[in-house]
C-alpha atoms as a PDB file:
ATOM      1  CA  UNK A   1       8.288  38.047   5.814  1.00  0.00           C
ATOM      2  CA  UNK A   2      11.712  36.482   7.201  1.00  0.00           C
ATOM      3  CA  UNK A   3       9.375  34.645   9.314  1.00  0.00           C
ATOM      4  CA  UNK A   4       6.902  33.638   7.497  1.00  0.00           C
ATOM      5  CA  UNK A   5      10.252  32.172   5.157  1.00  0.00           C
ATOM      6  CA  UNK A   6      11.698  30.542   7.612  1.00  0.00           C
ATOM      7  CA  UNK A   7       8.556  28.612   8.832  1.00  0.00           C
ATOM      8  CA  UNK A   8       7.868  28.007   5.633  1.00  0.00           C
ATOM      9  CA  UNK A   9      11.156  25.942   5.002  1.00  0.00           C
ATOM     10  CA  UNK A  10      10.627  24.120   8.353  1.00  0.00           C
ATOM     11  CA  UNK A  11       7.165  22.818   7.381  1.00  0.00           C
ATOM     12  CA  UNK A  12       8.893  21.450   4.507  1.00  0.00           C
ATOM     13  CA  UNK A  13      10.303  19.147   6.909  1.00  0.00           C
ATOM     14  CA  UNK A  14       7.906  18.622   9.186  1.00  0.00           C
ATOM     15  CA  UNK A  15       5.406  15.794   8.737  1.00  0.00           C
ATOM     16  CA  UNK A  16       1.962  16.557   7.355  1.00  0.00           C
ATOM     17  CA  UNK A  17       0.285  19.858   6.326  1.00  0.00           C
ATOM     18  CA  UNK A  18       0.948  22.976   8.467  1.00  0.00           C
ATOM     19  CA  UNK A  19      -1.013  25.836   7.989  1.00  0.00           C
ATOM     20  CA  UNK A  20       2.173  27.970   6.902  1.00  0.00           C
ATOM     21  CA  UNK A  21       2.678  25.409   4.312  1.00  0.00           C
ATOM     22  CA  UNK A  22      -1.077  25.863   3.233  1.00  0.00           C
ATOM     23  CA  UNK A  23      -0.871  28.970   2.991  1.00  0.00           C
ATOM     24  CA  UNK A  24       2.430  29.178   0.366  1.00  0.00           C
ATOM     25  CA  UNK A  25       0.325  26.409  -1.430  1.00  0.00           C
ATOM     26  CA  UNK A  26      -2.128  28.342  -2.010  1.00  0.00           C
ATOM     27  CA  UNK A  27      -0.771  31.753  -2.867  1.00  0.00           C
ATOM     28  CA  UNK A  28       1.152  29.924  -5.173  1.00  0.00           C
ATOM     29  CA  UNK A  29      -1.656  28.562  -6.893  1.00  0.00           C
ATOM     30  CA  UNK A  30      -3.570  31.695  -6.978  1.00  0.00           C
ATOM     31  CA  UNK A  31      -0.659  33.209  -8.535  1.00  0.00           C
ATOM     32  CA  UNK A  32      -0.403  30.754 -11.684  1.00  0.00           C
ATOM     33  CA  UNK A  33      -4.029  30.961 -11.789  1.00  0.00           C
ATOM     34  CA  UNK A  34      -3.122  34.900 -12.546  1.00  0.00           C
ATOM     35  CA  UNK A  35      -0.381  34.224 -15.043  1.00  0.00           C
ATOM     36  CA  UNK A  36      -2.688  31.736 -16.967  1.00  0.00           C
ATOM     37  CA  UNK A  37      -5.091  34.445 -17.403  1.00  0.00           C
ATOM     38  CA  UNK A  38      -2.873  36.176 -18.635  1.00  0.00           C
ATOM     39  CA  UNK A  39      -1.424  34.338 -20.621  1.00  0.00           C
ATOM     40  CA  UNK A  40      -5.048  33.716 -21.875  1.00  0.00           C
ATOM     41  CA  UNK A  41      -5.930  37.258 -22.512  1.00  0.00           C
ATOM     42  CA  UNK A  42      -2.663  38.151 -24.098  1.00  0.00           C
ATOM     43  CA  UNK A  43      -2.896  34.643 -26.978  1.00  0.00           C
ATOM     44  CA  UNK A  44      -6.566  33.674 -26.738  1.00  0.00           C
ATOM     45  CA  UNK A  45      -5.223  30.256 -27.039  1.00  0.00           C
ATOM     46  CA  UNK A  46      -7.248  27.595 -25.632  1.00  0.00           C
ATOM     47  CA  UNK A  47      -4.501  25.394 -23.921  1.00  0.00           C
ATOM     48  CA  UNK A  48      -4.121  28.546 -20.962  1.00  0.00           C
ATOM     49  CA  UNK A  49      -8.369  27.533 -20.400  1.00  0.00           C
ATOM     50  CA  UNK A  50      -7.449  23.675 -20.317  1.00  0.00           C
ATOM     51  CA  UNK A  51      -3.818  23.998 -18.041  1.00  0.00           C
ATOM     52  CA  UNK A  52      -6.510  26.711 -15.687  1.00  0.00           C
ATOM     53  CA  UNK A  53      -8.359  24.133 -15.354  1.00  0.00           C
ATOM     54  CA  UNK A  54      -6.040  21.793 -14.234  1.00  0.00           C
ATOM     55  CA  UNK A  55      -4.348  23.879 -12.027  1.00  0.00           C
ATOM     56  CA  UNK A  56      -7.579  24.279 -10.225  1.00  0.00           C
ATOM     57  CA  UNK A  57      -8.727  21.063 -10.211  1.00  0.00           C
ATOM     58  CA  UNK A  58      -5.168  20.274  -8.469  1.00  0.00           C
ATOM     59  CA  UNK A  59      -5.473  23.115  -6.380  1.00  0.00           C
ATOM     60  CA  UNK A  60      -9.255  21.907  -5.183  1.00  0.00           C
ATOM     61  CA  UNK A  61      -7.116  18.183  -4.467  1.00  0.00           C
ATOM     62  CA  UNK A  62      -4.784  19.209  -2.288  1.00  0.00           C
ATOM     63  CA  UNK A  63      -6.805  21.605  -0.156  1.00  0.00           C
ATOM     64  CA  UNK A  64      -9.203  18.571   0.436  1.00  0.00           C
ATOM     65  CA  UNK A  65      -6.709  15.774   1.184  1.00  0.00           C
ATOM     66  CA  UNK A  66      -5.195  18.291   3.904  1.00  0.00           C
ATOM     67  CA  UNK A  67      -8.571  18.763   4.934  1.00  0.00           C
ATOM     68  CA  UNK A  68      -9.134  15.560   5.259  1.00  0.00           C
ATOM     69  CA  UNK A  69      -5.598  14.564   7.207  1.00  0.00           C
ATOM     70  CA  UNK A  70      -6.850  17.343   9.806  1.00  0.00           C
ATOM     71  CA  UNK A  71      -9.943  15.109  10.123  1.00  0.00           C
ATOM     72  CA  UNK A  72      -7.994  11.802  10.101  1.00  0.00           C
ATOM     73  CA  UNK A  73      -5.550  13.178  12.985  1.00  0.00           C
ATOM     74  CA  UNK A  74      -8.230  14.552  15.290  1.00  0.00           C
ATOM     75  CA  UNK A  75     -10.147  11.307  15.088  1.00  0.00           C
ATOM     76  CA  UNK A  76      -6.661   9.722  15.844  1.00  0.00           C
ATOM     77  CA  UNK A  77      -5.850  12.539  18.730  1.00  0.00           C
ATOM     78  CA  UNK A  78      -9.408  11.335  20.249  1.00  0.00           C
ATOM     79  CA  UNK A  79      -9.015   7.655  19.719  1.00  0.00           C
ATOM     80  CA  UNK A  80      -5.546   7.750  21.519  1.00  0.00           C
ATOM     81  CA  UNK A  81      -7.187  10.013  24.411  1.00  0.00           C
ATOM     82  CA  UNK A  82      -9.724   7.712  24.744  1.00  0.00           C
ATOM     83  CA  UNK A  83      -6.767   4.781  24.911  1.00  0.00           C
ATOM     84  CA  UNK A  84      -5.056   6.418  27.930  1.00  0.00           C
ATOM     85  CA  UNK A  85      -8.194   7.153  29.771  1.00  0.00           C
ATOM     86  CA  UNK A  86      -9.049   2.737  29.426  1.00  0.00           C
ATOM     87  CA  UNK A  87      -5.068   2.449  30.842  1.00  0.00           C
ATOM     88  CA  UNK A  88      -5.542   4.968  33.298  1.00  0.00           C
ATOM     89  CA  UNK A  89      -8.798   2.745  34.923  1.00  0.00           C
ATOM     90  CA  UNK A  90      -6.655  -0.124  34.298  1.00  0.00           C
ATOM     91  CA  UNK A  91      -3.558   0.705  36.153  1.00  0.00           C
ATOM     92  CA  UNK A  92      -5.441  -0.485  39.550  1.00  0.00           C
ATOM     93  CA  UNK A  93      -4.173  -3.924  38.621  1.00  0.00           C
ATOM     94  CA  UNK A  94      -0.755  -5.134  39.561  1.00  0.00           C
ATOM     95  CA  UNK A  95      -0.067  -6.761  36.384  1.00  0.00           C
ATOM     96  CA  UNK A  96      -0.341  -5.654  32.677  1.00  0.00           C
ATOM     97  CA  UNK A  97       0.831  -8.615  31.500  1.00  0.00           C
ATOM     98  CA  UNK A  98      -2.168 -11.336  29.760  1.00  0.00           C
ATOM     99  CA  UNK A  99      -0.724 -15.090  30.467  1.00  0.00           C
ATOM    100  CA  UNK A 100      -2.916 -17.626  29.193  1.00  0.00           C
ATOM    101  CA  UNK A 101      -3.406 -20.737  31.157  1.00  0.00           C
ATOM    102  CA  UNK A 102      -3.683 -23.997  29.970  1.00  0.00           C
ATOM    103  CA  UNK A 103      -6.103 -26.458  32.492  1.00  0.00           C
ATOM    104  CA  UNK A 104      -3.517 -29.691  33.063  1.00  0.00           C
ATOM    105  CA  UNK A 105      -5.330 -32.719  31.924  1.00  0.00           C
ATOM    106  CA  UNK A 106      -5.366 -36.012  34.047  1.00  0.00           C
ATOM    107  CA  UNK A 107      -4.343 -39.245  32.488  1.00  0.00           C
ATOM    108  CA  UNK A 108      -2.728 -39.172  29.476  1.00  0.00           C
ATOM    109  CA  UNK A 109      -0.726 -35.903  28.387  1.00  0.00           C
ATOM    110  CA  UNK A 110      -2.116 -34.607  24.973  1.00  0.00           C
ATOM    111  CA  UNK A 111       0.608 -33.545  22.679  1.00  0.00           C
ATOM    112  CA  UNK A 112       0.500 -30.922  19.938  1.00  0.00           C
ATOM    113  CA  UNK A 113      -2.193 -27.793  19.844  1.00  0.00           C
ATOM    114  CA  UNK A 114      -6.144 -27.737  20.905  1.00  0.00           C
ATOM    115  CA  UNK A 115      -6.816 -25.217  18.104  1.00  0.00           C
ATOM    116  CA  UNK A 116      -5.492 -26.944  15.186  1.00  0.00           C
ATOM    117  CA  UNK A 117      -8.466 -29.337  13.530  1.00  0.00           C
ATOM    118  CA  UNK A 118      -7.428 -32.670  12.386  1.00  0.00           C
ATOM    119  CA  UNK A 119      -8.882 -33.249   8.344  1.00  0.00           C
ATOM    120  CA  UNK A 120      -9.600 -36.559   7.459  1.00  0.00           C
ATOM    121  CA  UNK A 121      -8.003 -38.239   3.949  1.00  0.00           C
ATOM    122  CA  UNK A 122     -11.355 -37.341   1.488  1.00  0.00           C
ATOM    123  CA  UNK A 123     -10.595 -39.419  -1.329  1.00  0.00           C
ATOM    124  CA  UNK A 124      -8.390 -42.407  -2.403  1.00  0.00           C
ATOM    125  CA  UNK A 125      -5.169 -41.519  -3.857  1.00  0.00           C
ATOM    126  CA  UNK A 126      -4.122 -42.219  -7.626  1.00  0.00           C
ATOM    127  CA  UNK A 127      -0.745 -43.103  -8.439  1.00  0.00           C
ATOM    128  CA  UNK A 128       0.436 -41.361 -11.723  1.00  0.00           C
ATOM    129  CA  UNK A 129       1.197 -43.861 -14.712  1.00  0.00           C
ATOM    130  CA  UNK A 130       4.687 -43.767 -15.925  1.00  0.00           C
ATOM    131  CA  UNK A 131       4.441 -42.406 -19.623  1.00  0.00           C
ATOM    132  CA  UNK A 132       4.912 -44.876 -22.278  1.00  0.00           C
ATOM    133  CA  UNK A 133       8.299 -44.062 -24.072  1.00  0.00           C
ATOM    134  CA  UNK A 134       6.499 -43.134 -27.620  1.00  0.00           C
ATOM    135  CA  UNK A 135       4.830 -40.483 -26.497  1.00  0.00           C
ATOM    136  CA  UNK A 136       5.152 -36.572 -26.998  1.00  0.00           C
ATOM    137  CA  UNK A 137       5.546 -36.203 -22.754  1.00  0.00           C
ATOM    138  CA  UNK A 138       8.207 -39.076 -23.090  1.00  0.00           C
ATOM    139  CA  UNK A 139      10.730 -37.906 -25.313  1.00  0.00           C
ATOM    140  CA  UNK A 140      13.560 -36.158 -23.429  1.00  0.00           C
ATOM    141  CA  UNK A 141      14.641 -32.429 -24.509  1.00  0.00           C
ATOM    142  CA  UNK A 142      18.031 -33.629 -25.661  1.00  0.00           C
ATOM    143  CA  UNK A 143      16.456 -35.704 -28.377  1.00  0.00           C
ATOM    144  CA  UNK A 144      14.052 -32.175 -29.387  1.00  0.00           C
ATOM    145  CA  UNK A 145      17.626 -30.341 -29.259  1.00  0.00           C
ATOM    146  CA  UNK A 146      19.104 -32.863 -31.833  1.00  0.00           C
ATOM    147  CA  UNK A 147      15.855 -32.566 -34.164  1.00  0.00           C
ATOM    148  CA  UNK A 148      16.101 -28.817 -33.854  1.00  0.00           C
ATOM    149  CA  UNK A 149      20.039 -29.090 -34.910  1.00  0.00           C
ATOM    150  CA  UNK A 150      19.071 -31.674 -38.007  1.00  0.00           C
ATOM    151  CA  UNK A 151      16.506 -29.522 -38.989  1.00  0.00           C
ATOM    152  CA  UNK A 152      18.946 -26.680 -39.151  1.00  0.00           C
ATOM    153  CA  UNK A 153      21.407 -28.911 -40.844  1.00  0.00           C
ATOM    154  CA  UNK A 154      19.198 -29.626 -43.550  1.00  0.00           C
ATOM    155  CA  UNK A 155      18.201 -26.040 -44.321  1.00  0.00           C
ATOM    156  CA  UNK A 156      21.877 -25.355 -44.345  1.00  0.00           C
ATOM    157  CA  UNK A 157      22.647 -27.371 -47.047  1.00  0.00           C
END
């Protein structure tokens, strides 16, 4: 039991499920699955059927997402295998660095990038028309500010 306790508090920090964790999970679980029966038997009160029923529908939850992490590692154990078998074939070659080359052009050196494409203007451009001074656009907020502050004013009085 000391054992089980003290792998039990160093799943806690360990990074994904462990079994040991799994296991306190679900004994835990099992046991308030117990008390709400009890509970149940004991009141006959419908709320210990509805919190049973969320307790196992929580329980079910976590049981598969561990499942599924177990899956999700072991494909990730077999894609990084795989990985280190394609560097292991590849370590005949002296170099493991990729340089790109660029072909030197003769004539005329070409300046900027080859993969950038160049858009052409596809309209003409419209200048914008200053607003004519009597308009609503026109008016500048100070002026709104003093018809706010008259309008005040005049309630005031």
């Amino acid at each position: 039991m000391a054992g089980f306790m003290t792998e039990l508090w160093e799943s806690i920090f360990t990074p994904g499920t462990t079994p040991t964790l799994l296991v306190a999970t679900n004994a835990t679980f099992a046991c308030l699955q117990l008390v709400l029966l009890a509970l149940l038997v004991a009141t006959y009160s419908i709320h210990f059927i509805v919190l049973s029923f969320l307790c196992g529908g929580l329980w079910w939850a976590i049981n598969w997402f561990a499942a599924e992490l177990k899956v999700a590692q072991a494909k990730e154990a077999r894609e990084k295998a795989r990985s280190e078998q394609r560097a292991a074939a590849r370590s005949s070659d002296d170099s493991e660095t990729e340089v790109e080359t660029i072909p030197l052009t003769q004539g005329k050196p070409t300046l900027g990038s080859r993969e950038v494409e160049v858009t052409e203007q596809a309209g003409d451009l419209k200048l914008r028309v200053e607003p004519s001074p009597g308009t609503k656009s026109g008016v500048s907020t100070e002026d709104e500010w003093e018809k706010v502050s008259e309008n005040e004013n005049e309630k005031d009085k």
